[in-house]
N, C-alpha and C. Protein backbone atom coordinates (compact mmCIF):
# COMPACT_ATOMS: atom_id res chain seq x y z
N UNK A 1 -53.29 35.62 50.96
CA UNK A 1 -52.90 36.18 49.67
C UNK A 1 -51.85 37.25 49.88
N UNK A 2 -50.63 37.21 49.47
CA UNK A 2 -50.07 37.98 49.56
C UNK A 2 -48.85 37.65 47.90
N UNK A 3 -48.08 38.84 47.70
CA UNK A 3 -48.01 39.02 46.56
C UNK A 3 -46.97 40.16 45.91
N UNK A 4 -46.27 40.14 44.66
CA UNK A 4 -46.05 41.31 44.07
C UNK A 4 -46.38 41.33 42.40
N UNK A 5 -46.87 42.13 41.75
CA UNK A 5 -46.98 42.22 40.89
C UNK A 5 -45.52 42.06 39.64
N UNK A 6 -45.37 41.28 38.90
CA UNK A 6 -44.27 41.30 38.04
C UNK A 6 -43.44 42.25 37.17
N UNK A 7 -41.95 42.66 37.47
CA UNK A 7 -41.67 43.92 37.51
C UNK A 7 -41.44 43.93 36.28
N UNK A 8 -41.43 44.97 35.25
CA UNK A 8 -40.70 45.47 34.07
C UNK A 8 -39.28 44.81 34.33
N UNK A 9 -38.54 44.39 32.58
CA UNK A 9 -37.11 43.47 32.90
C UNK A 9 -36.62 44.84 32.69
N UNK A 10 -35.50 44.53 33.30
CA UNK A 10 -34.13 46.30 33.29
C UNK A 10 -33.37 44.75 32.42
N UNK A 11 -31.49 45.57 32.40
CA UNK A 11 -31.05 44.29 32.30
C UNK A 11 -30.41 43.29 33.31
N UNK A 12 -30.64 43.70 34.32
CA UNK A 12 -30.85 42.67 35.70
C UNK A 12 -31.95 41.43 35.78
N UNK A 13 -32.97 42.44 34.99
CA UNK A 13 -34.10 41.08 34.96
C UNK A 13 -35.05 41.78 36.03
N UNK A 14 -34.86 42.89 37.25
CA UNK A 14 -35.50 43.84 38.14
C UNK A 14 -35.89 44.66 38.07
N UNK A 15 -36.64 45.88 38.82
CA UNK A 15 -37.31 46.66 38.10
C UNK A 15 -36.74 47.99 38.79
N UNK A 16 -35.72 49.01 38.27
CA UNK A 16 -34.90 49.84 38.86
C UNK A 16 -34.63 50.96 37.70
N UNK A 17 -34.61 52.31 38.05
CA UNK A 17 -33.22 52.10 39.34
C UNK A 17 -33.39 52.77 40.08
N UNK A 18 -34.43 53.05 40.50
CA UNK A 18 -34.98 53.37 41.88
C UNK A 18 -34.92 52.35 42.79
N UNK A 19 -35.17 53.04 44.12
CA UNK A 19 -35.21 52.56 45.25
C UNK A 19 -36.63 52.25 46.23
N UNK A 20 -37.01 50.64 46.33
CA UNK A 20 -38.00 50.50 47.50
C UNK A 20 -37.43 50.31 49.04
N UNK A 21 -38.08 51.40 49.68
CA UNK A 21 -37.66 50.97 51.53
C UNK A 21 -38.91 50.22 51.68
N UNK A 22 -38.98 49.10 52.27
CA UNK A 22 -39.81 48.41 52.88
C UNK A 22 -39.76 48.82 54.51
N UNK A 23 -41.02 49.35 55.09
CA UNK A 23 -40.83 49.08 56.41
C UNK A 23 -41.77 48.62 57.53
N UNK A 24 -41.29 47.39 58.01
CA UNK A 24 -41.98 46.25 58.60
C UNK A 24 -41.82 46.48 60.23
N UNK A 25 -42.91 45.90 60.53
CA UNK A 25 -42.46 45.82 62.12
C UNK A 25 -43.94 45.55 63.13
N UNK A 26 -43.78 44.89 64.13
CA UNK A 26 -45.38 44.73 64.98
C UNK A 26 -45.83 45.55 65.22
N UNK A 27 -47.63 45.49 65.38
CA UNK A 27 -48.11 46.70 65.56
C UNK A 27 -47.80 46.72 67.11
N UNK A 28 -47.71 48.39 67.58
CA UNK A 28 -47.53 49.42 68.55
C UNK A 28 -46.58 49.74 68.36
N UNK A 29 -45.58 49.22 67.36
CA UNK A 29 -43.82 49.54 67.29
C UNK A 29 -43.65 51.15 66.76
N UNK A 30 -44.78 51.49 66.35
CA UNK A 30 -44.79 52.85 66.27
C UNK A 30 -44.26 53.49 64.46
N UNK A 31 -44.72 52.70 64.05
CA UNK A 31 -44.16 52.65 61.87
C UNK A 31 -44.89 54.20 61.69
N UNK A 32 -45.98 54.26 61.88
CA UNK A 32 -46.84 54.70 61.28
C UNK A 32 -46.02 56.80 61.89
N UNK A 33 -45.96 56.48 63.19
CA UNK A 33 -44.92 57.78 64.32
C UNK A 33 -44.08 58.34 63.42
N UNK A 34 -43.06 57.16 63.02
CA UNK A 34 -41.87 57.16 62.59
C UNK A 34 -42.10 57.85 60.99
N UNK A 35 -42.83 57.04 60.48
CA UNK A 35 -43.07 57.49 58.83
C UNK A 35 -43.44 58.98 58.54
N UNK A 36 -44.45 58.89 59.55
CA UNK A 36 -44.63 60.89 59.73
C UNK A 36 -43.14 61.62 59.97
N UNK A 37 -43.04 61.54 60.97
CA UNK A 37 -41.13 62.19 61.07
C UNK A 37 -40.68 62.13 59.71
N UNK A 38 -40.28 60.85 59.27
CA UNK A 38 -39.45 61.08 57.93
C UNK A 38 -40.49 61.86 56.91
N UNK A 39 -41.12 61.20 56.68
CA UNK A 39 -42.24 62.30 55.80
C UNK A 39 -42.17 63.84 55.61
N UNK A 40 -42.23 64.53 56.93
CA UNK A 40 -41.96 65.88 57.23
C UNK A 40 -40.41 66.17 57.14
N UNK A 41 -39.24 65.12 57.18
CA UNK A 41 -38.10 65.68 56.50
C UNK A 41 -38.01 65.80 55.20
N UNK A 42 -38.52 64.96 54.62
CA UNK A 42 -38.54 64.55 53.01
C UNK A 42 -39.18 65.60 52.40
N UNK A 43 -40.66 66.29 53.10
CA UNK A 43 -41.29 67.20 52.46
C UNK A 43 -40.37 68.14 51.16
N UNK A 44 -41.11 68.09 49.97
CA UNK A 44 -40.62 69.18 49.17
C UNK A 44 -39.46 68.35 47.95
N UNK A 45 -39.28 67.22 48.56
CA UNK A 45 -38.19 66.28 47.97
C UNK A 45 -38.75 65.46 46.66
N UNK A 46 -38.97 65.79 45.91
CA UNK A 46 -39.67 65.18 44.82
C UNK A 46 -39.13 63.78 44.33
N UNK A 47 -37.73 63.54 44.54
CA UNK A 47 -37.05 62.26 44.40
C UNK A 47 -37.30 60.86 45.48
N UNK A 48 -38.37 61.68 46.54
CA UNK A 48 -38.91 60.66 47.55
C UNK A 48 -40.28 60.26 47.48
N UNK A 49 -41.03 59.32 47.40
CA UNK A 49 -42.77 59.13 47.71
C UNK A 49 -42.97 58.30 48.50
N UNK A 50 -44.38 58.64 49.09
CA UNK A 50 -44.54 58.16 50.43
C UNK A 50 -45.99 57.15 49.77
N UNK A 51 -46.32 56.35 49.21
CA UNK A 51 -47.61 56.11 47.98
C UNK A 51 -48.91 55.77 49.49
N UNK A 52 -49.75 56.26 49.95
CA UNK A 52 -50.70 55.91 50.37
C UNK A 52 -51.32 54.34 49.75
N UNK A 53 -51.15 53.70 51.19
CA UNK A 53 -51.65 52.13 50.90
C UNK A 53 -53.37 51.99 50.59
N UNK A 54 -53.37 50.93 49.94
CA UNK A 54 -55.27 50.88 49.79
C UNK A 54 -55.52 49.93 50.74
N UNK A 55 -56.52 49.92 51.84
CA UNK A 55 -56.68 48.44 52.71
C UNK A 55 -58.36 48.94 52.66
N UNK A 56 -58.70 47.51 52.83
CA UNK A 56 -60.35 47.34 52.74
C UNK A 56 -60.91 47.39 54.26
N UNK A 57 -60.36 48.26 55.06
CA UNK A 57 -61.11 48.97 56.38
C UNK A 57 -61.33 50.25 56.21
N UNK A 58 -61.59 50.74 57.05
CA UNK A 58 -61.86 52.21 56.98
C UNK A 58 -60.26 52.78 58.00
N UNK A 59 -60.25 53.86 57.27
CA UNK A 59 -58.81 55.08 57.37
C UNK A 59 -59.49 55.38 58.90
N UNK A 60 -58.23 55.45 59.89
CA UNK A 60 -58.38 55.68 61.19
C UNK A 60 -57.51 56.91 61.76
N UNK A 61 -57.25 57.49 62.82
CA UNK A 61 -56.17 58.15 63.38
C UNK A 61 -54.98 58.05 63.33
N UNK A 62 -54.88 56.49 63.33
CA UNK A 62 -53.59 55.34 63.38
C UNK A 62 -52.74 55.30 62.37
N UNK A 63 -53.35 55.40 61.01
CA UNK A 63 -52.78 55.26 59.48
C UNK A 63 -53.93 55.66 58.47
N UNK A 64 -53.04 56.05 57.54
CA UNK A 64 -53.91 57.22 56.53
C UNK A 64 -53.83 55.96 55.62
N UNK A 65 -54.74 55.73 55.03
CA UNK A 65 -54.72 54.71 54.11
C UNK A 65 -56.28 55.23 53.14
N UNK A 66 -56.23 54.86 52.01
CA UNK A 66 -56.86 54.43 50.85
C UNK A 66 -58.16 53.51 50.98
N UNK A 67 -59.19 53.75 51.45
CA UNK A 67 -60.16 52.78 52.13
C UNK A 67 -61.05 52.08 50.50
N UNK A 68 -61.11 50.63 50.08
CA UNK A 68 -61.74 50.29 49.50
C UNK A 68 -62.29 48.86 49.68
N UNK A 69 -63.48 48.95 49.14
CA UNK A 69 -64.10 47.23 49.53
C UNK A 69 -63.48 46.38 49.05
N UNK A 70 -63.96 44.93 49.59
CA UNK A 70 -63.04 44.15 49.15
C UNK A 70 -63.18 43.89 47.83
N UNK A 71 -64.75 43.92 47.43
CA UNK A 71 -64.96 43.65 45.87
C UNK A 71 -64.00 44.60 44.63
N UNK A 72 -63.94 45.80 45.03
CA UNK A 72 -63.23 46.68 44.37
C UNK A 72 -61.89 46.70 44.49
N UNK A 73 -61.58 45.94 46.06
CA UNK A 73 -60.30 45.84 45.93
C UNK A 73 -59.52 44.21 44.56
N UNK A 74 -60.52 43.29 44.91
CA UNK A 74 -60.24 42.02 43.71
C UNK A 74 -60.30 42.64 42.43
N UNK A 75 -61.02 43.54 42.14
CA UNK A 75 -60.89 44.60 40.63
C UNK A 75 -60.01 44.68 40.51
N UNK A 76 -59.64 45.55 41.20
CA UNK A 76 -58.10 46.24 41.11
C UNK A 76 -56.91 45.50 41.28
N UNK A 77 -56.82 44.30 41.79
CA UNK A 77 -55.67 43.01 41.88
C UNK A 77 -55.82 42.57 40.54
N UNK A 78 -57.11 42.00 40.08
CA UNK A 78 -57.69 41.50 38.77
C UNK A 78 -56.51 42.53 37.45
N UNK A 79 -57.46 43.39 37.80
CA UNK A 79 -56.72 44.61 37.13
C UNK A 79 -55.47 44.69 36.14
N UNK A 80 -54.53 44.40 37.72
CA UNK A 80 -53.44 45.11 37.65
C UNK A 80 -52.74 45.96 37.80
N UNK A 81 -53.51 46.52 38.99
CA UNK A 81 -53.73 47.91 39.53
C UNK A 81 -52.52 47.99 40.77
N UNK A 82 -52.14 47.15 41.00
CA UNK A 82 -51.64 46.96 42.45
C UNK A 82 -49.84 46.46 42.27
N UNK A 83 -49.07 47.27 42.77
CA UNK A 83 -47.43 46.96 42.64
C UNK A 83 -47.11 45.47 43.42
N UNK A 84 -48.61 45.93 45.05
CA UNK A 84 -47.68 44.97 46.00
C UNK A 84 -49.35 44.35 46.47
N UNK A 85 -49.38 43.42 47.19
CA UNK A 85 -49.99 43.56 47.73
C UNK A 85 -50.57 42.46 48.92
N UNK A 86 -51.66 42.16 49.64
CA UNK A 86 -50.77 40.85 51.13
C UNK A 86 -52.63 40.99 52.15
N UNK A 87 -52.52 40.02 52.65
CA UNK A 87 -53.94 40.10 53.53
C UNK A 87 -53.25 39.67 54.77
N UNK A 88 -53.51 40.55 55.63
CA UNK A 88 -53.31 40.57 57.40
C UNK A 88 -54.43 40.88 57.87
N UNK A 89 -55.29 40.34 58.99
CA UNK A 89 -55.57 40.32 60.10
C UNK A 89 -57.09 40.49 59.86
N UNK A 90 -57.24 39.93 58.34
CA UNK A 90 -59.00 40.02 57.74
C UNK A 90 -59.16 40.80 56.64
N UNK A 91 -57.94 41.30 56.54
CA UNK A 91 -57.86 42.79 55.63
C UNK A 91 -57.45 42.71 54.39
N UNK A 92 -57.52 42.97 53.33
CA UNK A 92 -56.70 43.18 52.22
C UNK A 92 -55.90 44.81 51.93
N UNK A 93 -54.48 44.12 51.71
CA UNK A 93 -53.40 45.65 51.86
C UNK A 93 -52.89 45.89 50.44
N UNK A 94 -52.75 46.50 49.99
CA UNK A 94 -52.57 47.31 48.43
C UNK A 94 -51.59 48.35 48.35
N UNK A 95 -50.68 48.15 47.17
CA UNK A 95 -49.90 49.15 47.11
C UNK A 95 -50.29 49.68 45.57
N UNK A 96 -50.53 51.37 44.97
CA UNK A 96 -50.99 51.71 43.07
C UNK A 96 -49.16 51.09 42.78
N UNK A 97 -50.06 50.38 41.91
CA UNK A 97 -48.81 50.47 40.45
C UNK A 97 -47.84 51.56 39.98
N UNK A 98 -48.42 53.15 40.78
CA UNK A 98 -47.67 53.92 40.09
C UNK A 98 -46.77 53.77 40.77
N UNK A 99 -45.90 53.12 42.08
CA UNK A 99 -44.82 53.05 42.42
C UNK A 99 -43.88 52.30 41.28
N UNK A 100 -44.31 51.62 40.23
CA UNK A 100 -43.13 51.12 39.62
C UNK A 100 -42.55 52.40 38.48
N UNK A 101 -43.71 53.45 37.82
CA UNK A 101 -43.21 54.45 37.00
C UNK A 101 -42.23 55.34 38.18
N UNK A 102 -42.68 55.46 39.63
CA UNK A 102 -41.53 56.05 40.59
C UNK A 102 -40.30 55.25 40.49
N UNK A 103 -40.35 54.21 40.20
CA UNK A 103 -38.71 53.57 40.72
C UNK A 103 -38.36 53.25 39.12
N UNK A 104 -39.03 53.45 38.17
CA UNK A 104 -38.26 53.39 36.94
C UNK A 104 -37.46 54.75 36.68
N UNK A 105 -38.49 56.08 37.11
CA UNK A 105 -37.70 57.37 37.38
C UNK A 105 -36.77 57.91 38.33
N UNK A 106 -36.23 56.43 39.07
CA UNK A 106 -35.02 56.36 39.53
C UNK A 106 -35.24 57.12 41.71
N UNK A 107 -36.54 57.31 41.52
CA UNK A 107 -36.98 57.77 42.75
C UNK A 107 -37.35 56.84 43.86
N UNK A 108 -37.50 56.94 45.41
CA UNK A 108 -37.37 55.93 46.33
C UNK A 108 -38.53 55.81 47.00
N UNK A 109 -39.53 54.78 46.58
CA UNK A 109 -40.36 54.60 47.27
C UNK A 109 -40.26 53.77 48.66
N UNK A 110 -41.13 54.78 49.73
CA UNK A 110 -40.93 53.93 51.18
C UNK A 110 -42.61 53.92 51.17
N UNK A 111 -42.80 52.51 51.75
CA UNK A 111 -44.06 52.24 52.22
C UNK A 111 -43.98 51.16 53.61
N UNK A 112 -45.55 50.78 53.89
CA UNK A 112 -45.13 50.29 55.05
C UNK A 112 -45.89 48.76 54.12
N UNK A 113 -44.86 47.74 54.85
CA UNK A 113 -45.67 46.69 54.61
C UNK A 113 -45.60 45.58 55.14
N UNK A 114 -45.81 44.46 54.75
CA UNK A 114 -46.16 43.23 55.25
C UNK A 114 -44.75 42.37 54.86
N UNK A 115 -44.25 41.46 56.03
CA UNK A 115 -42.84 41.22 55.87
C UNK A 115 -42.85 39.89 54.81
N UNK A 116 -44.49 39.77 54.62
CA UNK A 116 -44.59 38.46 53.56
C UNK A 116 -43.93 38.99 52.54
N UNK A 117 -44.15 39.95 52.27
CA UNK A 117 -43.61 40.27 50.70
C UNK A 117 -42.43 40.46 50.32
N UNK A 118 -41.37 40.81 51.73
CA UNK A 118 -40.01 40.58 51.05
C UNK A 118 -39.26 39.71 49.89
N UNK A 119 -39.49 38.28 50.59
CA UNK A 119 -38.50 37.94 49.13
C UNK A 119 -39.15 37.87 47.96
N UNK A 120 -40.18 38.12 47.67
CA UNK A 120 -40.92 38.76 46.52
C UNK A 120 -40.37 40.04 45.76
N UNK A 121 -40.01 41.16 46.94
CA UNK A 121 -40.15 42.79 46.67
C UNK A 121 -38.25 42.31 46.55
N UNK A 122 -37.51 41.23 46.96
CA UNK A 122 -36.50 41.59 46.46
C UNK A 122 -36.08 40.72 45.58
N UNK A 123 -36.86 39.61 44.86
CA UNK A 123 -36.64 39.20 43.75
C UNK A 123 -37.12 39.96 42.92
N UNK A 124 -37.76 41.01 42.59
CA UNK A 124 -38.34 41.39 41.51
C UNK A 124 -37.89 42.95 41.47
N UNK A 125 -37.13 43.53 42.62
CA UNK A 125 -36.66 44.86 42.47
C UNK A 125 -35.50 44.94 42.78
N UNK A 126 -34.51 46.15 42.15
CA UNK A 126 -33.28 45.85 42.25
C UNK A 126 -32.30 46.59 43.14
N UNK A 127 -33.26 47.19 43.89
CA UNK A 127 -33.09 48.44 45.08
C UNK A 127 -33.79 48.13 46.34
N UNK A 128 -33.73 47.35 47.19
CA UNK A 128 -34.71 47.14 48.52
C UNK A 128 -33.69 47.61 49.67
N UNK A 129 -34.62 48.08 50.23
CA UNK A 129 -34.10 47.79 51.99
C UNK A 129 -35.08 47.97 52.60
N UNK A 130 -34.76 47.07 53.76
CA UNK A 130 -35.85 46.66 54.62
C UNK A 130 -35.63 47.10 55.94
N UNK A 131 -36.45 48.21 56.39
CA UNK A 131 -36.06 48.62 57.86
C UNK A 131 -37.07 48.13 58.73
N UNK A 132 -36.61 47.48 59.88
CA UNK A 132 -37.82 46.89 60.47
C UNK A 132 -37.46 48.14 62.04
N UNK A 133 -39.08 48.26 61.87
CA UNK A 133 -39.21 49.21 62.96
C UNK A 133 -39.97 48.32 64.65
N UNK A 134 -39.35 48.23 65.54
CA UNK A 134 -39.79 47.04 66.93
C UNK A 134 -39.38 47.63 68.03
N UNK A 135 -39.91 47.39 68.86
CA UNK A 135 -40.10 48.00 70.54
C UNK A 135 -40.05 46.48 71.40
N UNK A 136 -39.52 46.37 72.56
CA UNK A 136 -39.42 45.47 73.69
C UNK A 136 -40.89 45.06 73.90
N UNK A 137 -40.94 44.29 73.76
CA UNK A 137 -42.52 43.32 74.24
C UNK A 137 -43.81 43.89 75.03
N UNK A 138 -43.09 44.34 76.20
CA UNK A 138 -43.77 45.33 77.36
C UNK A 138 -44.19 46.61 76.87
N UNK A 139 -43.15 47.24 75.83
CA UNK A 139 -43.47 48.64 75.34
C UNK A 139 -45.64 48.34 74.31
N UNK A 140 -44.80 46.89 73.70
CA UNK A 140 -45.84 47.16 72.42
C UNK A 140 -47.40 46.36 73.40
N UNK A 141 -47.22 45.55 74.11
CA UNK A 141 -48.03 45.46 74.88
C UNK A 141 -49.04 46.68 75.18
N UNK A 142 -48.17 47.60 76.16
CA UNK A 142 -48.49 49.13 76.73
C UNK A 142 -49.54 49.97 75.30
N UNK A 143 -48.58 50.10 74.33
CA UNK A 143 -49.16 50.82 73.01
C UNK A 143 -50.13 50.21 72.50
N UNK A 144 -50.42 49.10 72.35
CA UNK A 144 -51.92 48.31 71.78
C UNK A 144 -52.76 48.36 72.64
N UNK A 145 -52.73 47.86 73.77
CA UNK A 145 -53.39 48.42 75.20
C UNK A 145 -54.17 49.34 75.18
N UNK A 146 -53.63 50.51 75.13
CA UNK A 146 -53.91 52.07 74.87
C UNK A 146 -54.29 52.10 73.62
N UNK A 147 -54.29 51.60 72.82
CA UNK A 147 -55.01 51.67 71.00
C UNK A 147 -56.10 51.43 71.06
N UNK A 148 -56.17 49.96 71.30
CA UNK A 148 -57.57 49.44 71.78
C UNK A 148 -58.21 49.60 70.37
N UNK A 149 -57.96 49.01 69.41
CA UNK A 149 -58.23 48.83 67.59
C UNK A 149 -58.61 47.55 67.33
N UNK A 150 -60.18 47.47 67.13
CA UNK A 150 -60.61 46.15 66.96
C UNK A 150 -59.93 45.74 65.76
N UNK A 151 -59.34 46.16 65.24
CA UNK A 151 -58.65 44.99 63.88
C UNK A 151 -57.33 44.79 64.00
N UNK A 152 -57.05 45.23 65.63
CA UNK A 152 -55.61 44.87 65.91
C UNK A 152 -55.82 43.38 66.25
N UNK A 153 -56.95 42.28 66.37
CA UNK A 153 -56.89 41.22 66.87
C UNK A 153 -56.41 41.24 68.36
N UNK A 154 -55.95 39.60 68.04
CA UNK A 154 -55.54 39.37 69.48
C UNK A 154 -53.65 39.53 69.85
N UNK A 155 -54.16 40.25 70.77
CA UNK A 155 -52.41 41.16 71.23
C UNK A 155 -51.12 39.70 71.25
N UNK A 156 -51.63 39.05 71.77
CA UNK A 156 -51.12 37.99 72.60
C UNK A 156 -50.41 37.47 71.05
N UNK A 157 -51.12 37.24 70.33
CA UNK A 157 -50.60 36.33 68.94
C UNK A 157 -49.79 37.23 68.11
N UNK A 158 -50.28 38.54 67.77
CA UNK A 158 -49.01 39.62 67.53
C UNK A 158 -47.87 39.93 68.11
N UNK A 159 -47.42 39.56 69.22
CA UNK A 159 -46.36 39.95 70.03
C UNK A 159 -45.40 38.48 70.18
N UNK A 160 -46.01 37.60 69.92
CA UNK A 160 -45.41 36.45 69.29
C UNK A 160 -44.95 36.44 68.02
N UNK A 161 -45.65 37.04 66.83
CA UNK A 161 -45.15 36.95 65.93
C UNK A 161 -44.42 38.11 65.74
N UNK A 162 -43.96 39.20 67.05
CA UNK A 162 -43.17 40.37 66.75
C UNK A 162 -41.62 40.08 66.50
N UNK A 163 -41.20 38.98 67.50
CA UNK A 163 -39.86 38.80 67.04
C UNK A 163 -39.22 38.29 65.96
N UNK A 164 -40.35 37.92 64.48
CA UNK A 164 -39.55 37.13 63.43
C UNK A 164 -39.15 38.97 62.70
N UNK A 165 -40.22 39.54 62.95
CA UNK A 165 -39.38 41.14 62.17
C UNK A 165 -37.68 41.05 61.61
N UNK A 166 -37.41 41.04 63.04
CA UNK A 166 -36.18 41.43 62.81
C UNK A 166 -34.83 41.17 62.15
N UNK A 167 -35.18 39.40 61.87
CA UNK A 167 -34.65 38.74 61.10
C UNK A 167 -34.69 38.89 59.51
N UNK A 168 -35.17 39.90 59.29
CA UNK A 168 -35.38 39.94 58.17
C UNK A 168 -35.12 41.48 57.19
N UNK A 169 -34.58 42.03 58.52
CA UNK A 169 -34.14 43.30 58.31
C UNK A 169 -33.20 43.57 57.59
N UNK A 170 -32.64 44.62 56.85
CA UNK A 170 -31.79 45.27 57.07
C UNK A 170 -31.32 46.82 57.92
N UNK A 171 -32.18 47.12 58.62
CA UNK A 171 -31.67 47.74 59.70
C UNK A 171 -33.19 47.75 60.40
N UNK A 172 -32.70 48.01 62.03
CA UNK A 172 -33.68 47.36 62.54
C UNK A 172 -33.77 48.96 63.23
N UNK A 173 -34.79 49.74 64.00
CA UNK A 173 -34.71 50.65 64.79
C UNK A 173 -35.53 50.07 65.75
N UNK A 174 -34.88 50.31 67.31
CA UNK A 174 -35.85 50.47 68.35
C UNK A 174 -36.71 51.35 68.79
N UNK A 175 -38.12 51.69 68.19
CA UNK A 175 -38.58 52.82 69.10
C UNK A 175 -39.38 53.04 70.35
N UNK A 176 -37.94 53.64 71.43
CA UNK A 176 -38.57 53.27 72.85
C UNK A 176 -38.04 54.89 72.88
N UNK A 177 -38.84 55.08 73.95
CA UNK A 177 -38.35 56.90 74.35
C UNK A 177 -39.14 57.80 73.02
N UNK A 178 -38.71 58.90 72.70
CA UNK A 178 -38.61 60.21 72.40
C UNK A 178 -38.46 60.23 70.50
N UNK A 179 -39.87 59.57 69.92
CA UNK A 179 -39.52 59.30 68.56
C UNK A 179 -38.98 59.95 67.25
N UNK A 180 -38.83 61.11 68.10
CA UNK A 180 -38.29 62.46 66.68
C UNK A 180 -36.86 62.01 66.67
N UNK A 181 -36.09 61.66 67.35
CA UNK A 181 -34.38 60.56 66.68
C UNK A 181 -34.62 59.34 65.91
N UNK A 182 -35.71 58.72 66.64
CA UNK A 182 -35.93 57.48 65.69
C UNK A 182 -36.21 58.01 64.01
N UNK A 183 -37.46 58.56 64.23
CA UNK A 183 -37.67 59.29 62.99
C UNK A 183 -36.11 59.88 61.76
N UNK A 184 -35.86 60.56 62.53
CA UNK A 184 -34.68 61.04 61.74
C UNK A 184 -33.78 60.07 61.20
N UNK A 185 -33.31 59.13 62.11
CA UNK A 185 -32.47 58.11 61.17
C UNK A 185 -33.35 57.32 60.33
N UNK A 186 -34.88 56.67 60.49
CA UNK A 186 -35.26 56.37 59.42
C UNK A 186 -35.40 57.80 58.33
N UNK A 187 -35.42 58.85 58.33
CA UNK A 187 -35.44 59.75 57.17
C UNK A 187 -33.48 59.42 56.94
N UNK A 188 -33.01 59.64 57.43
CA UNK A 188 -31.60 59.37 57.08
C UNK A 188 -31.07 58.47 55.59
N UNK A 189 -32.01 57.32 56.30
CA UNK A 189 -32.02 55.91 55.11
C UNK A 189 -32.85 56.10 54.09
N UNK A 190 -33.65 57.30 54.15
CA UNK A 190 -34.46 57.49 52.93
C UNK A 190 -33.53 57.89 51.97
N UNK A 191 -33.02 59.35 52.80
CA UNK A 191 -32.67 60.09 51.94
C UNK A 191 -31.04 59.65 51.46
N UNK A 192 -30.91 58.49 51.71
CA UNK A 192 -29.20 58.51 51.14
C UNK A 192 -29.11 58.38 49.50
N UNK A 193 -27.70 58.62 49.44
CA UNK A 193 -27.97 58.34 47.77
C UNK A 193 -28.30 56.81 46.85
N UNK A 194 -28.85 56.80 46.34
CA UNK A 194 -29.61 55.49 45.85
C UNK A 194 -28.13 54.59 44.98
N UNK A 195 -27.23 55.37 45.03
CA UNK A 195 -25.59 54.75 44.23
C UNK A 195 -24.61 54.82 45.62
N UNK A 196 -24.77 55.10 46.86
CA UNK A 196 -24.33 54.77 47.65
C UNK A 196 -23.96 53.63 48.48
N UNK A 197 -22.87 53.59 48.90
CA UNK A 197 -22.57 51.98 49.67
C UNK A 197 -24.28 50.96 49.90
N UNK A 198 -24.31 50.21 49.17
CA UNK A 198 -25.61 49.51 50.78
C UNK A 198 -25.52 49.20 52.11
N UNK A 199 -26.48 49.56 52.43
CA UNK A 199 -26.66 49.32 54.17
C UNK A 199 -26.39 47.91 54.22
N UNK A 200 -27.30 47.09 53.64
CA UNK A 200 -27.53 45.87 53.93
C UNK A 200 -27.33 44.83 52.30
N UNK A 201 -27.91 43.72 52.51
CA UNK A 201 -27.71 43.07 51.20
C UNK A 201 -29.16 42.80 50.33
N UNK A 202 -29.48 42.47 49.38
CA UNK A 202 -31.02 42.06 48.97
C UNK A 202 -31.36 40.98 49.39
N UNK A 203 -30.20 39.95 49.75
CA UNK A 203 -29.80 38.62 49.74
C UNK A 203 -30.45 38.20 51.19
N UNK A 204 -30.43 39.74 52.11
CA UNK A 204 -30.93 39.32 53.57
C UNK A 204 -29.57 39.39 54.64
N UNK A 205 -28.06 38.99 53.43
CA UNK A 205 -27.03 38.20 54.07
C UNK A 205 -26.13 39.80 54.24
N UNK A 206 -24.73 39.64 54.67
CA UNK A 206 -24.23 40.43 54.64
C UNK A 206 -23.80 41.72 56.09
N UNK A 207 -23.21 43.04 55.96
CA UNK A 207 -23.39 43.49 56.74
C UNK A 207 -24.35 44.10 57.31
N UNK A 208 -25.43 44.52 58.10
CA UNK A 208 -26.53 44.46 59.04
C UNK A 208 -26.50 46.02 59.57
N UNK A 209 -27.01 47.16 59.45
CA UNK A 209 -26.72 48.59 60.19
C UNK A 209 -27.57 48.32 61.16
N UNK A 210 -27.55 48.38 62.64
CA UNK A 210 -28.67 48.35 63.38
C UNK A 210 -28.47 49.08 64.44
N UNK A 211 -29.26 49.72 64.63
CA UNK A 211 -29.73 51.51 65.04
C UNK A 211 -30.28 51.47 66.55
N UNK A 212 -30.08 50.52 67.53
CA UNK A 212 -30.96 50.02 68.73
C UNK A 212 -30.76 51.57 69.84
N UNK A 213 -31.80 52.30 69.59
CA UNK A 213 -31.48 53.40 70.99
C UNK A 213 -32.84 53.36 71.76
């Protein structure tokens, strides 16, 4: 199950004019590192939100999330409660609805999510970019290793499915080394102006910014 909820029509037919960052990438690639960094630049920035995801595990060290059952979580899909939303790895992942009153007030929501939902999140919104955050094979190996997170599954089948990420980007970051630079250029792409050149296209197609350090 994976999914987006149907956006308010603008006259695009999308739901704007705010901005969604999508940001995707295998686990150990380090999203969760990175999102803190930008987070702590953004602090105080009221034109930015960071919306805490709902997933039906329990909130760990790893990622701050919204812990609800699954029954309560089908409520709340039922509902209508939910902008985005996608099942990985046993789990059900949730994004509140109030991200669409954020991007109708012209503000940029970044969340982390599931790369199912792209051409969903960019047929139905009229502001996306998609930063996919990925590390060299060996790195994310090393980092899950050391996690050791029973709902990370099996390593072997994630690290296979790490290389479709990137294809799907519009800017891709490597984080290997020293993550407070990585961090910063993803806060970079937060904070640009939402009427500024695009990085990338909605289309997927186009020119490509990619950030490999």
């Amino acid at each position: 199950m994976s999914g987006i909820e149907p956006a308010s029509a603008t006259t695009s037919g999308k739901l704007g004019p705010g901005r969604l960052i999508l940001v995707v990438g295998p686990s150990g690639a380090g999203k969760d590192t990175l999102l803190n960094v930008a987070r702590r630049e953004c602090a105080g920035d009221d034109r930015v939100v960071f919306p805490r995801r709902i997933v039906t595990r329990e909130a760990s060290a790893f990622e701050d999330n919204l812990e609800m059952s699954v029954s309560a979580f089908r409520q709340a899909l039922s509902a209508g409660e939910l902008a985005l939303h996608w099942e990985a790895h046993g789990h059900d992942y949730g994004v509140p609805r109030a991200i669409k009153d954020d991007i109708l007030a012209g503000r940029t929501v970044v969340v982390n999510v599931s790369r199912t939902i792209i051409p969903a999140a960019r047929r139905d919104y009229a502001n996306v970019i998609v930063v996919a955050i990925t590390a060299p094979a060996d790195v994310l190996a090393e980092r899950l290793g050391k996690r050791h997170r029973p709902s990370d599954g099996d390593i072997g089948e994630r690290l296979h499915r790490a290389v479709t990420e990137d294809a799907v980007a519009d800017v891709t970051i490597v984080n290997v080394g020293d993550p407070e630079p990585h961090g910063h250029r993803l806060a970079d792409i937060i904070k640009r102006p939402i009427d500024a050149e695009p990085i990338g296209s909605n289309g997927g197609s186009g020119h490509v910014d990619r950030h490999h350090d």
